[in-house]
PDB file of N, CA and C in Angstrom:
ATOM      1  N   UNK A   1     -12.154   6.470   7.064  1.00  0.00           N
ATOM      2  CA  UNK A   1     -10.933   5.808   6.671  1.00  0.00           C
ATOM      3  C   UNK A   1     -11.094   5.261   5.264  1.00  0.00           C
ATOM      4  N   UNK A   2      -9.930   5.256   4.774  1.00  0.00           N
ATOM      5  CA  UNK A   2     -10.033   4.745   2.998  1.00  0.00           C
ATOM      6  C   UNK A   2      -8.680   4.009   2.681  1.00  0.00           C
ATOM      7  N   UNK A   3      -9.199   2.190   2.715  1.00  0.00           N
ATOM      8  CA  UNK A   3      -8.220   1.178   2.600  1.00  0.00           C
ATOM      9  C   UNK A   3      -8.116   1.264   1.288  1.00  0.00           C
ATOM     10  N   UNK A   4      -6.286   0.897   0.682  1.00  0.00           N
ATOM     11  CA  UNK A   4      -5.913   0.786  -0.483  1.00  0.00           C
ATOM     12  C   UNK A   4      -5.317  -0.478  -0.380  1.00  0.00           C
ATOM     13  N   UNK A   5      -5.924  -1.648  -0.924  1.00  0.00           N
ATOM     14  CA  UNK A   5      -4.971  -2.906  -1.375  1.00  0.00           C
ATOM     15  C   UNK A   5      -4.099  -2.905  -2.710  1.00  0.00           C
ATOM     16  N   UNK A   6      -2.898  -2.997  -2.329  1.00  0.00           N
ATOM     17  CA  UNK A   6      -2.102  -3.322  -3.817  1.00  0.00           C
ATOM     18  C   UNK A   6      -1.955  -4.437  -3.750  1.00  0.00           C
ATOM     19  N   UNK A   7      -2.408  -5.571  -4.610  1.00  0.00           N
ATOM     20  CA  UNK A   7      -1.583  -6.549  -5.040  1.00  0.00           C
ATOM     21  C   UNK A   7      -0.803  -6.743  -5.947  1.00  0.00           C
ATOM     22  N   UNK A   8       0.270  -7.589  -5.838  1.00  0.00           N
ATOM     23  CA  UNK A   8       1.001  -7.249  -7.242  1.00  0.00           C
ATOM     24  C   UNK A   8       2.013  -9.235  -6.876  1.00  0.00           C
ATOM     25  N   UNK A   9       2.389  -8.751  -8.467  1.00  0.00           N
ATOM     26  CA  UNK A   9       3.575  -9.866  -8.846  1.00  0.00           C
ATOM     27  C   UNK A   9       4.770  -9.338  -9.271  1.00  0.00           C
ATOM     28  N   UNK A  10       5.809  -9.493  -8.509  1.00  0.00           N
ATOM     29  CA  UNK A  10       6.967  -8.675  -9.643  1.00  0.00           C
ATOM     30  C   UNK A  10       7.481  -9.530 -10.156  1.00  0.00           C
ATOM     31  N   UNK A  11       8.634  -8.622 -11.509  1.00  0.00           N
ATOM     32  CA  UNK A  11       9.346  -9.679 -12.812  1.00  0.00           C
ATOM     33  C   UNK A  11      10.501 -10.103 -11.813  1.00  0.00           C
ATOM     34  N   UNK A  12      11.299 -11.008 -12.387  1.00  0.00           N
ATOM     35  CA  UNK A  12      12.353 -11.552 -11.696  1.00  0.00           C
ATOM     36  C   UNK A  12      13.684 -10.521 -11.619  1.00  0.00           C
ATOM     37  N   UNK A  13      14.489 -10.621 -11.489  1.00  0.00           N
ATOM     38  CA  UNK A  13      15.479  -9.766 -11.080  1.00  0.00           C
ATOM     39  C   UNK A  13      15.382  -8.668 -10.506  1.00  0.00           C
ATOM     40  N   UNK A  14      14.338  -8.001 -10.030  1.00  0.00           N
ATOM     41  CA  UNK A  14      14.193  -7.012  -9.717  1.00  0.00           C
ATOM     42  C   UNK A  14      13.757  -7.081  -7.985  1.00  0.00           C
ATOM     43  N   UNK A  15      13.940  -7.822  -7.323  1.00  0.00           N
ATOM     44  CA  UNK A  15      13.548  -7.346  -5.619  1.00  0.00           C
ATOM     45  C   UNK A  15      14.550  -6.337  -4.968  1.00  0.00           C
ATOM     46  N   UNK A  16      15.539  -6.514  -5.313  1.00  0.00           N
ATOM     47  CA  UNK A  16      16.724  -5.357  -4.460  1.00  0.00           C
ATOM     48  C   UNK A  16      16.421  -4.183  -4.873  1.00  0.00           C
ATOM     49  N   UNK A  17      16.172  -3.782  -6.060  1.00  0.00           N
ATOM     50  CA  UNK A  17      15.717  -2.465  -6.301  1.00  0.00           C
ATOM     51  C   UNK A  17      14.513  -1.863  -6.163  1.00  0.00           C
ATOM     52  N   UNK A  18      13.472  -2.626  -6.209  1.00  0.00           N
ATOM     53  CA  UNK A  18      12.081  -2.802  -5.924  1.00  0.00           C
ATOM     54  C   UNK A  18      11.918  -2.309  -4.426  1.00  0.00           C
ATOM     55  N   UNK A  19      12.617  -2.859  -3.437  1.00  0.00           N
ATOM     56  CA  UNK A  19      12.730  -2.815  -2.633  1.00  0.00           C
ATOM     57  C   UNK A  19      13.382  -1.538  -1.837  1.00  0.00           C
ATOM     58  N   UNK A  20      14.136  -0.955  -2.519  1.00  0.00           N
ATOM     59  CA  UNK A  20      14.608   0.288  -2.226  1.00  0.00           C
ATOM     60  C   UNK A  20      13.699   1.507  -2.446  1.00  0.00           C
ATOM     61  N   UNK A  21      12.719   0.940  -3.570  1.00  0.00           N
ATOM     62  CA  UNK A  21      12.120   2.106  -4.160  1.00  0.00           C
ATOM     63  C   UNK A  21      10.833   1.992  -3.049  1.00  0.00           C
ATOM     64  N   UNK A  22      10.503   0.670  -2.579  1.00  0.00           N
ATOM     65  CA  UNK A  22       9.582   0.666  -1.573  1.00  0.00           C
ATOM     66  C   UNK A  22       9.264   1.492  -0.683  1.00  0.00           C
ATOM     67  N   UNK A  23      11.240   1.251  -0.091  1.00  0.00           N
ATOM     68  CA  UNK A  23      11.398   2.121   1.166  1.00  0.00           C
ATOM     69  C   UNK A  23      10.623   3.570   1.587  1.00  0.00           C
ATOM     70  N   UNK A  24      11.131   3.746   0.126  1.00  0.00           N
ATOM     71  CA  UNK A  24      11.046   5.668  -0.178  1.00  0.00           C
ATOM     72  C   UNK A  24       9.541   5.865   0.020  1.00  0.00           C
ATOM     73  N   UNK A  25       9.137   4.706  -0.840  1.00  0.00           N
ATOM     74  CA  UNK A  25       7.343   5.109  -0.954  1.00  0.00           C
ATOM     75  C   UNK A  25       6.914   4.801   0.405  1.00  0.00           C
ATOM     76  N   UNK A  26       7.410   4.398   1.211  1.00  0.00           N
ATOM     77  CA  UNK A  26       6.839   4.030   2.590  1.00  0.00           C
ATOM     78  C   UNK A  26       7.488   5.301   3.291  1.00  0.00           C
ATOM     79  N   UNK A  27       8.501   5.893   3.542  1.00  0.00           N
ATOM     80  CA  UNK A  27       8.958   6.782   4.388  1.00  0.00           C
ATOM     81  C   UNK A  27       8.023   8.130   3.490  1.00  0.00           C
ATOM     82  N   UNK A  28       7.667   8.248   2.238  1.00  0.00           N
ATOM     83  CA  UNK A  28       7.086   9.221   1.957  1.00  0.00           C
ATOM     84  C   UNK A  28       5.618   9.267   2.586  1.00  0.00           C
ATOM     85  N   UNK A  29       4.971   8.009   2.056  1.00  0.00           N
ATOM     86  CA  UNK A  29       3.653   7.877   2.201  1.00  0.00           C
ATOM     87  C   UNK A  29       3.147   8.395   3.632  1.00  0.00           C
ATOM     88  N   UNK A  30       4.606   7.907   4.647  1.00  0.00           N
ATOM     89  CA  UNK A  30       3.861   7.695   5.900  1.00  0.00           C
ATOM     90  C   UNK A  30       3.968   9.084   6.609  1.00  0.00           C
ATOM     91  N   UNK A  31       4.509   9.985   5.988  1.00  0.00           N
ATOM     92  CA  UNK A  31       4.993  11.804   6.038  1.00  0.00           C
ATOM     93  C   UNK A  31       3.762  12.256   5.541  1.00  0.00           C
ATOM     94  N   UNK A  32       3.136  11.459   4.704  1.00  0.00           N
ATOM     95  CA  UNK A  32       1.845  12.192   4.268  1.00  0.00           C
ATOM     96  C   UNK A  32       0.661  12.854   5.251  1.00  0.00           C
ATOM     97  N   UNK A  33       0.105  14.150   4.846  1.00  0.00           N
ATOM     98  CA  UNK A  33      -1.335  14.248   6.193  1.00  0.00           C
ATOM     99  C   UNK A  33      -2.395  12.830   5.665  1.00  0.00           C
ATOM    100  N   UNK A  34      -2.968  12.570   7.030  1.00  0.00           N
ATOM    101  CA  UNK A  34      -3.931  11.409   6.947  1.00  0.00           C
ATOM    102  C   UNK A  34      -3.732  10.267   6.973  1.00  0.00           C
ATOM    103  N   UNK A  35      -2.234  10.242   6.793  1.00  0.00           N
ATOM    104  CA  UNK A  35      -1.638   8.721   6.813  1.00  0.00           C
ATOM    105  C   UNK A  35      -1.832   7.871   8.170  1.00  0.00           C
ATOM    106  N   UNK A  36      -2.204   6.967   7.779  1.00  0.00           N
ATOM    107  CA  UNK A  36      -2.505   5.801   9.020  1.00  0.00           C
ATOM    108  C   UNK A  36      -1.803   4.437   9.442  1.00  0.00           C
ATOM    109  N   UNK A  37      -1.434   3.962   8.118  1.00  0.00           N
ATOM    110  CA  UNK A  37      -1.263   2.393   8.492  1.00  0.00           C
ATOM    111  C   UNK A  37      -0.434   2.163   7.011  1.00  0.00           C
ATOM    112  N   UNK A  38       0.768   1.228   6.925  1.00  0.00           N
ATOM    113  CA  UNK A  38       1.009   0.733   5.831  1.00  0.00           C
ATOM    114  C   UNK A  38       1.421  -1.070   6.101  1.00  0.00           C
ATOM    115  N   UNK A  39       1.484  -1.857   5.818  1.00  0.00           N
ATOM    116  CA  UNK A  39       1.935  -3.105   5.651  1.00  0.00           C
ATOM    117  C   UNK A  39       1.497  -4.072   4.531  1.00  0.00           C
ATOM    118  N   UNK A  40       3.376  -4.935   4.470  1.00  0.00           N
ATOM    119  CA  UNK A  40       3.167  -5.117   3.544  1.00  0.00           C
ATOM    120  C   UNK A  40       3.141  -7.274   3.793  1.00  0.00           C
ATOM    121  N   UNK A  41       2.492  -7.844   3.057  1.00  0.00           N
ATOM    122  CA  UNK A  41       2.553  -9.225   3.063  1.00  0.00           C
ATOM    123  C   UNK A  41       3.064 -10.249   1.987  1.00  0.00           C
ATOM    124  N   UNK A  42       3.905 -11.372   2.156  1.00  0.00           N
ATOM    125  CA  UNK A  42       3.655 -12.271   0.767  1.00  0.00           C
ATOM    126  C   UNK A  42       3.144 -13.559   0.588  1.00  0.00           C
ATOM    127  N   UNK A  43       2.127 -13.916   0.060  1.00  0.00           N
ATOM    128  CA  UNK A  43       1.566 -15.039  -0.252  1.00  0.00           C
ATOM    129  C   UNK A  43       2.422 -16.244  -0.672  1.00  0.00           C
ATOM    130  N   UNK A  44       2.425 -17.400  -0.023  1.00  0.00           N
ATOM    131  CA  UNK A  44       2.949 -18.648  -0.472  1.00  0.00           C
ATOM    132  C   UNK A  44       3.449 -18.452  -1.927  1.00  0.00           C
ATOM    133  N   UNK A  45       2.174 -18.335  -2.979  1.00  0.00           N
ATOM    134  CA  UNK A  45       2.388 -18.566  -4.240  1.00  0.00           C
ATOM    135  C   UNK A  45       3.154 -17.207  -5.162  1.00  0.00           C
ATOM    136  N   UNK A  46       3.543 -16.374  -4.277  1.00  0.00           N
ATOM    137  CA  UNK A  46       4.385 -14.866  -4.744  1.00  0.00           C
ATOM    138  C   UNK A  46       4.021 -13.610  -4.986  1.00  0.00           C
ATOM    139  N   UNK A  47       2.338 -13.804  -4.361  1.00  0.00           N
ATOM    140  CA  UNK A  47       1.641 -12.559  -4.910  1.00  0.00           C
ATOM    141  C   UNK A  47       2.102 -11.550  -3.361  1.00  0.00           C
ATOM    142  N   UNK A  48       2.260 -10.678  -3.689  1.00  0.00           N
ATOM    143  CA  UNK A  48       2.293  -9.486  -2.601  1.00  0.00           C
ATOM    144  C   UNK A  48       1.078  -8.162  -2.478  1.00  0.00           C
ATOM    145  N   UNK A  49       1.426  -8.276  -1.320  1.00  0.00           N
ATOM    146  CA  UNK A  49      -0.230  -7.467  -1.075  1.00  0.00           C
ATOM    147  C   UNK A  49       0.511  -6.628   0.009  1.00  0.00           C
ATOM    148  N   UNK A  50       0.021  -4.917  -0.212  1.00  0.00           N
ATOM    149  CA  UNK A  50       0.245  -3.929   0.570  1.00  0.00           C
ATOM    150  C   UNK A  50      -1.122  -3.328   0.721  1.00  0.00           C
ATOM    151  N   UNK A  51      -0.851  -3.040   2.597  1.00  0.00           N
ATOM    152  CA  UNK A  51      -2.124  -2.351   2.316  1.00  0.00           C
ATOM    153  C   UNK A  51      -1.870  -1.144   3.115  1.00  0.00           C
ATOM    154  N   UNK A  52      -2.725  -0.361   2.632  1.00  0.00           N
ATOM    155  CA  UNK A  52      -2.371   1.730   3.169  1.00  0.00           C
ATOM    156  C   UNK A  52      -3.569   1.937   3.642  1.00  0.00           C
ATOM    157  N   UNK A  53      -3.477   2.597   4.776  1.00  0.00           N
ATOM    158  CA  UNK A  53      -4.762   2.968   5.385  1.00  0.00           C
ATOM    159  C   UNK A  53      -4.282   5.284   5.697  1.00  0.00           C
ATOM    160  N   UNK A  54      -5.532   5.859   4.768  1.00  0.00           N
ATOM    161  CA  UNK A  54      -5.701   7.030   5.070  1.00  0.00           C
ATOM    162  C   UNK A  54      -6.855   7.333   5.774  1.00  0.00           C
ATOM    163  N   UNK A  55      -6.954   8.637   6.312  1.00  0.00           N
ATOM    164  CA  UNK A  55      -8.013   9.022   6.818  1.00  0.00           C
ATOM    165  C   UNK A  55      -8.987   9.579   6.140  1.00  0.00           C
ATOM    166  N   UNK A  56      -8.805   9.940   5.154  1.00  0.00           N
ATOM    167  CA  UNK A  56      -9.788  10.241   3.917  1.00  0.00           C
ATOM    168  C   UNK A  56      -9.593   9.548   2.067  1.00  0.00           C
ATOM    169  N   UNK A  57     -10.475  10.046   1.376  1.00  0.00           N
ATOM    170  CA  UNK A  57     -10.020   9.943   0.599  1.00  0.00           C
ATOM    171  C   UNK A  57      -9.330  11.234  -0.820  1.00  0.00           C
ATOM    172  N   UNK A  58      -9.356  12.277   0.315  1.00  0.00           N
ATOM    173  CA  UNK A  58      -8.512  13.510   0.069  1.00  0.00           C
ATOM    174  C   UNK A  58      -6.807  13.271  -0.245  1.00  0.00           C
ATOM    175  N   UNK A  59      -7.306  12.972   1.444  1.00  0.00           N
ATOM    176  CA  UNK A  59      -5.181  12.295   1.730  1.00  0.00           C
ATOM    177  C   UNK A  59      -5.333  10.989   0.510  1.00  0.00           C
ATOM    178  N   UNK A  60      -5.828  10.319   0.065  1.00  0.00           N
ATOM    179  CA  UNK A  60      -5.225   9.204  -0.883  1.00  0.00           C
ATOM    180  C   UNK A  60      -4.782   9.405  -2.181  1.00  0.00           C
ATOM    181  N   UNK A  61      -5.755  10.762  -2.507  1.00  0.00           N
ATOM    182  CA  UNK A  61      -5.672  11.273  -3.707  1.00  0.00           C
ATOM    183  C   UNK A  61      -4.342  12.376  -3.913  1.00  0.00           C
ATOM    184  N   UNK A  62      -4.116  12.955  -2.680  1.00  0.00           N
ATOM    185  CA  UNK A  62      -2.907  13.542  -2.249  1.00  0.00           C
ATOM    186  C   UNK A  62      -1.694  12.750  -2.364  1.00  0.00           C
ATOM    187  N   UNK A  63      -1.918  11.423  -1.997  1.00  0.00           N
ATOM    188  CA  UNK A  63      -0.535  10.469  -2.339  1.00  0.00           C
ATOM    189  C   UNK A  63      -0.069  10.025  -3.366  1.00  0.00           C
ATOM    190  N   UNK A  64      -1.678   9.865  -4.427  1.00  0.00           N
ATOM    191  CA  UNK A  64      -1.811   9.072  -5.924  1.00  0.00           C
ATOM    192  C   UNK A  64      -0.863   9.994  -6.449  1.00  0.00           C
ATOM    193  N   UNK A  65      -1.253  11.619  -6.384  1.00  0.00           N
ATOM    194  CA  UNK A  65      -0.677  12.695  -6.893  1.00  0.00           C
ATOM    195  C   UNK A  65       0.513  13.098  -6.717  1.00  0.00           C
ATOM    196  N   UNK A  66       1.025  12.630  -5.759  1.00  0.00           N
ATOM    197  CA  UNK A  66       2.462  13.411  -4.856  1.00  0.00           C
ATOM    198  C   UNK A  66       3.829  12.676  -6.528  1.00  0.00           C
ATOM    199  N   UNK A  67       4.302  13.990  -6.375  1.00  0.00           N
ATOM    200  CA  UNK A  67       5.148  13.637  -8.167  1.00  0.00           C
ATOM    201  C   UNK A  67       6.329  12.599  -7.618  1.00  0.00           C
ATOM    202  N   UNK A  68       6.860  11.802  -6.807  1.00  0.00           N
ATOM    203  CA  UNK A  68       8.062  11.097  -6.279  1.00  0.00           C
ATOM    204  C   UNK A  68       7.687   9.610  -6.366  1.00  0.00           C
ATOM    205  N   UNK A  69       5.662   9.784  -5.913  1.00  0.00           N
ATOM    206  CA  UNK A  69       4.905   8.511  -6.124  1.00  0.00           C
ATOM    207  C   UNK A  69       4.409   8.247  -7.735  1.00  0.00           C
ATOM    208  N   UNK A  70       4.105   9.924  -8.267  1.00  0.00           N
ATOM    209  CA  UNK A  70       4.094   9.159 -10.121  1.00  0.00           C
ATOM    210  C   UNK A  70       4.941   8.564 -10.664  1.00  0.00           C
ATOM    211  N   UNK A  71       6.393   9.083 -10.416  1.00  0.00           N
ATOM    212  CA  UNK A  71       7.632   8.419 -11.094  1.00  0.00           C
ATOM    213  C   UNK A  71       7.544   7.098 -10.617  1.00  0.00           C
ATOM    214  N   UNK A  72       7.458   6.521  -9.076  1.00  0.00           N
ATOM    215  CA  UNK A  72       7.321   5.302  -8.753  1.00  0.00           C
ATOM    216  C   UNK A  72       6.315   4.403  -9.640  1.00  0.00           C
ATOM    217  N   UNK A  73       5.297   4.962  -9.755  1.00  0.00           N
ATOM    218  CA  UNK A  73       4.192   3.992 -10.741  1.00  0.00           C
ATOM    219  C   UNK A  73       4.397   4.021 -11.785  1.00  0.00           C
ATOM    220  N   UNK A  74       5.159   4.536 -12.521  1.00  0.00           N
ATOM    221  CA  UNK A  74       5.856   4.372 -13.554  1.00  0.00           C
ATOM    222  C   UNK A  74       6.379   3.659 -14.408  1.00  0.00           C
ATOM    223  N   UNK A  75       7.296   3.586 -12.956  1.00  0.00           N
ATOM    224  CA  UNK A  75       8.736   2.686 -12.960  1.00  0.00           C
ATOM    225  C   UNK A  75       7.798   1.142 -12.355  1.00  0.00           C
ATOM    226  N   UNK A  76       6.985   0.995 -11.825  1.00  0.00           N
ATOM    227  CA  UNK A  76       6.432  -0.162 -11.432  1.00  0.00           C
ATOM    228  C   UNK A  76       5.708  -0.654 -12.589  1.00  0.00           C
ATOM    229  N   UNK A  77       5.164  -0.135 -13.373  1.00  0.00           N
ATOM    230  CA  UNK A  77       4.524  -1.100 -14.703  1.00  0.00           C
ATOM    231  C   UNK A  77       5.377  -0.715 -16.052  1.00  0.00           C
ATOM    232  N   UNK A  78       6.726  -0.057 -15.985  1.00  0.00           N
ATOM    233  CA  UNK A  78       7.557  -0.622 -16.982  1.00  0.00           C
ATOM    234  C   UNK A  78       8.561  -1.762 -16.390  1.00  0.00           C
ATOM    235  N   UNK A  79       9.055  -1.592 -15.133  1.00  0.00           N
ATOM    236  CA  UNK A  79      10.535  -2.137 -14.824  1.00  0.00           C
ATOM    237  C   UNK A  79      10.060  -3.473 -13.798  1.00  0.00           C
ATOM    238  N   UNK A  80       8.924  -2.932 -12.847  1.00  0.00           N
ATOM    239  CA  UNK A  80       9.086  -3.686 -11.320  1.00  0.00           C
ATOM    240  C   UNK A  80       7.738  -4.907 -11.692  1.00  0.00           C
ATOM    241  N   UNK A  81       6.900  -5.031 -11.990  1.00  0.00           N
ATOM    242  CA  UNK A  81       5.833  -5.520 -11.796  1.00  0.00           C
ATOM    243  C   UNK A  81       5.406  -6.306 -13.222  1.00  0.00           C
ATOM    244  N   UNK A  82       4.962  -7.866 -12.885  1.00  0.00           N
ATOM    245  CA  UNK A  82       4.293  -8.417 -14.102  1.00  0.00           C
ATOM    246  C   UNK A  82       2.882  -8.080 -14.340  1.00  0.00           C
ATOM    247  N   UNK A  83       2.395  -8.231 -12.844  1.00  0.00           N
ATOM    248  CA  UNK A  83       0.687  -7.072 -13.220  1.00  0.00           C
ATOM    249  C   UNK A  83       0.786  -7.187 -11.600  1.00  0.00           C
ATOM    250  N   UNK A  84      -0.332  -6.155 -11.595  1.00  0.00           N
ATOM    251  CA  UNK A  84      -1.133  -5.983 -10.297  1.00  0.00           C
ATOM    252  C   UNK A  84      -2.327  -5.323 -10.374  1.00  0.00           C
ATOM    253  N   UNK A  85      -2.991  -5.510  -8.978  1.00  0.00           N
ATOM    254  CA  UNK A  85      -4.409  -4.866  -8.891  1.00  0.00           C
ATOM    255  C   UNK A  85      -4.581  -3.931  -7.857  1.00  0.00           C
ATOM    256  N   UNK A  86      -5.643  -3.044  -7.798  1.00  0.00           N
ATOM    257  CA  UNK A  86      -5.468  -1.789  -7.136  1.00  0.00           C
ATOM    258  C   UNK A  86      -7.132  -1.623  -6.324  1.00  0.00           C
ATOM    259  N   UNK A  87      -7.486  -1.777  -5.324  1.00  0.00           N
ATOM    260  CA  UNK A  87      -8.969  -1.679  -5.143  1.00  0.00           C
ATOM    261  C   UNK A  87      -8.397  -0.408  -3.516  1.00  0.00           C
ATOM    262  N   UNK A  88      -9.393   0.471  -4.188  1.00  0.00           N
ATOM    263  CA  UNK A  88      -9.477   1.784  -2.796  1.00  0.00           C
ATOM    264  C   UNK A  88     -10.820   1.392  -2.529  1.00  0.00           C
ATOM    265  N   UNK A  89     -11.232   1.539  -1.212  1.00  0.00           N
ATOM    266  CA  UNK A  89     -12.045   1.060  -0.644  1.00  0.00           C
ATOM    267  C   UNK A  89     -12.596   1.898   1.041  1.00  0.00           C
ATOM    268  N   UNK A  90     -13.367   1.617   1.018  1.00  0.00           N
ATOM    269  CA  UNK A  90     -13.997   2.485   2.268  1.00  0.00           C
ATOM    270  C   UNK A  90     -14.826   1.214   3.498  1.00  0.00           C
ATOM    271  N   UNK A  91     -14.206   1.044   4.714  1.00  0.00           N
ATOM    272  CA  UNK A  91     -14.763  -0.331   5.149  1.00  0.00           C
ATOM    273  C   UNK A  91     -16.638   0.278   5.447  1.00  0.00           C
ATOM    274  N   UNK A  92     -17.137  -0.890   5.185  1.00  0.00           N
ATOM    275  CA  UNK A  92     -18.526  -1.205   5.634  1.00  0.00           C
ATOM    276  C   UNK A  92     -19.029  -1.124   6.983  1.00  0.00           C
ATOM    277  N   UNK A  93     -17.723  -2.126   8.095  1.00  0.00           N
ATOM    278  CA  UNK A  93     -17.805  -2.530   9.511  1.00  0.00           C
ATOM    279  C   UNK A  93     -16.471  -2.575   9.248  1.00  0.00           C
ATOM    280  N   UNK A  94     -16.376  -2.005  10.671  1.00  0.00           N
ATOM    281  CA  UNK A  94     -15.220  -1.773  11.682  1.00  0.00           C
ATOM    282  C   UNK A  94     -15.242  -2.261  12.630  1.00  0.00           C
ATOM    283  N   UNK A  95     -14.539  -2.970  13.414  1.00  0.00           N
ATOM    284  CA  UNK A  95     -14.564  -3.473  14.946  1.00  0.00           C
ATOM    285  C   UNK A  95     -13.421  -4.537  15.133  1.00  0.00           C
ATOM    286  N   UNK A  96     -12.754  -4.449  16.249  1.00  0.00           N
ATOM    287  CA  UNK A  96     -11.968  -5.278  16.860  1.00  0.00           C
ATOM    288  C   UNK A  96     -11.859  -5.830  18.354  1.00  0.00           C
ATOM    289  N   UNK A  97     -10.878  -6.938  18.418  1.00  0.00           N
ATOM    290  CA  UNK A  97     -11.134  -7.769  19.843  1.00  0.00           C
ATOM    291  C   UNK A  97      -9.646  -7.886  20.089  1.00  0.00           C
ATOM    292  N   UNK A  98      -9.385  -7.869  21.006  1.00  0.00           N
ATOM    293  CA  UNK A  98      -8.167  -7.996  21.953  1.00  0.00           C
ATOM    294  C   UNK A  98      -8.029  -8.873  23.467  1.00  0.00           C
ATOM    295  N   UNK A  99      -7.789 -10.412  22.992  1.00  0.00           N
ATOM    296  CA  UNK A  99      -7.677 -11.055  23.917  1.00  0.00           C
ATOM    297  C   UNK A  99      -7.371 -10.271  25.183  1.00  0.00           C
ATOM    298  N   UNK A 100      -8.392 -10.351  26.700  1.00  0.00           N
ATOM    299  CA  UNK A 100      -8.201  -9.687  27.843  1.00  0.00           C
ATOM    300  C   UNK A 100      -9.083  -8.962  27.924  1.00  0.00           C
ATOM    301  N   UNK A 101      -9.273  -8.433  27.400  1.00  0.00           N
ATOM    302  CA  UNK A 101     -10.498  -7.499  27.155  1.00  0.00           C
ATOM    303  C   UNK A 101     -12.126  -7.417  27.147  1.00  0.00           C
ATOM    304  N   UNK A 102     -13.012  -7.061  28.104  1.00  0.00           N
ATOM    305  CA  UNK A 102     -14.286  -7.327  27.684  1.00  0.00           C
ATOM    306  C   UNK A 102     -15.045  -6.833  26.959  1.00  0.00           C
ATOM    307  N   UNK A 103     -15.606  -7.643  26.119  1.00  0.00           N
ATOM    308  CA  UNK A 103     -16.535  -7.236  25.197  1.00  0.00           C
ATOM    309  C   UNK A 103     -17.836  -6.223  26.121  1.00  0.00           C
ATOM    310  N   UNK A 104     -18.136  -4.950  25.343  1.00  0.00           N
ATOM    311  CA  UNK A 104     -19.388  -4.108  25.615  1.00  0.00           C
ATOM    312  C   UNK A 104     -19.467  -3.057  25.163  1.00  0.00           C
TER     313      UNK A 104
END
């Protein structure tokens, strides 16, 4: 698996459209092969953080590339975004717990 955190800040006037363009990148992304997981969060202080989970880092490079997502990044560091940061990542440890459940 290969986690992508975006964080970002956007400029002001721009969430309604931002937001549309989201959509697309989410209904595309998630059409993608390898696609796993997308969600998105916002921090008290306005920072937003998305995170994409693929199954490789084939499929990520497949998405970086896909031409509907270049125009989007584009348009995100001329129009949508004051900055953001980008870390792809591969987890170390994996594991989860689910109240009910026994551990073994």
């Amino acid at each position: 698996m290969v986690v992508t955190v975006f964080r970002s800040r956007i400029k002001d006037g721009v969430g309604r459209e931002l937001a549309e363009v989201g959509q697309r990148m989410y209904e595309l992304a998630s059409s993608m092969p390898g696609f796993l997981s997308y969600k998105d969060f916002v921090a008290e202080d306005g920072e937003g953080v998305t995170i994409i989970e693929f199954e490789s880092m084939e499929a990520v490079d497949a998405w970086r590339a896909h031409p509907e997502h270049q125009v989007a990044q584009k348009r995100g560091r001329s129009e949508f975004f004051s900055d953001y940061h980008i870390q792809v990542c591969t987890p170390v440890r994996d594991y989860s717990f689910t109240s009910g459940e026994q551990a073994g």
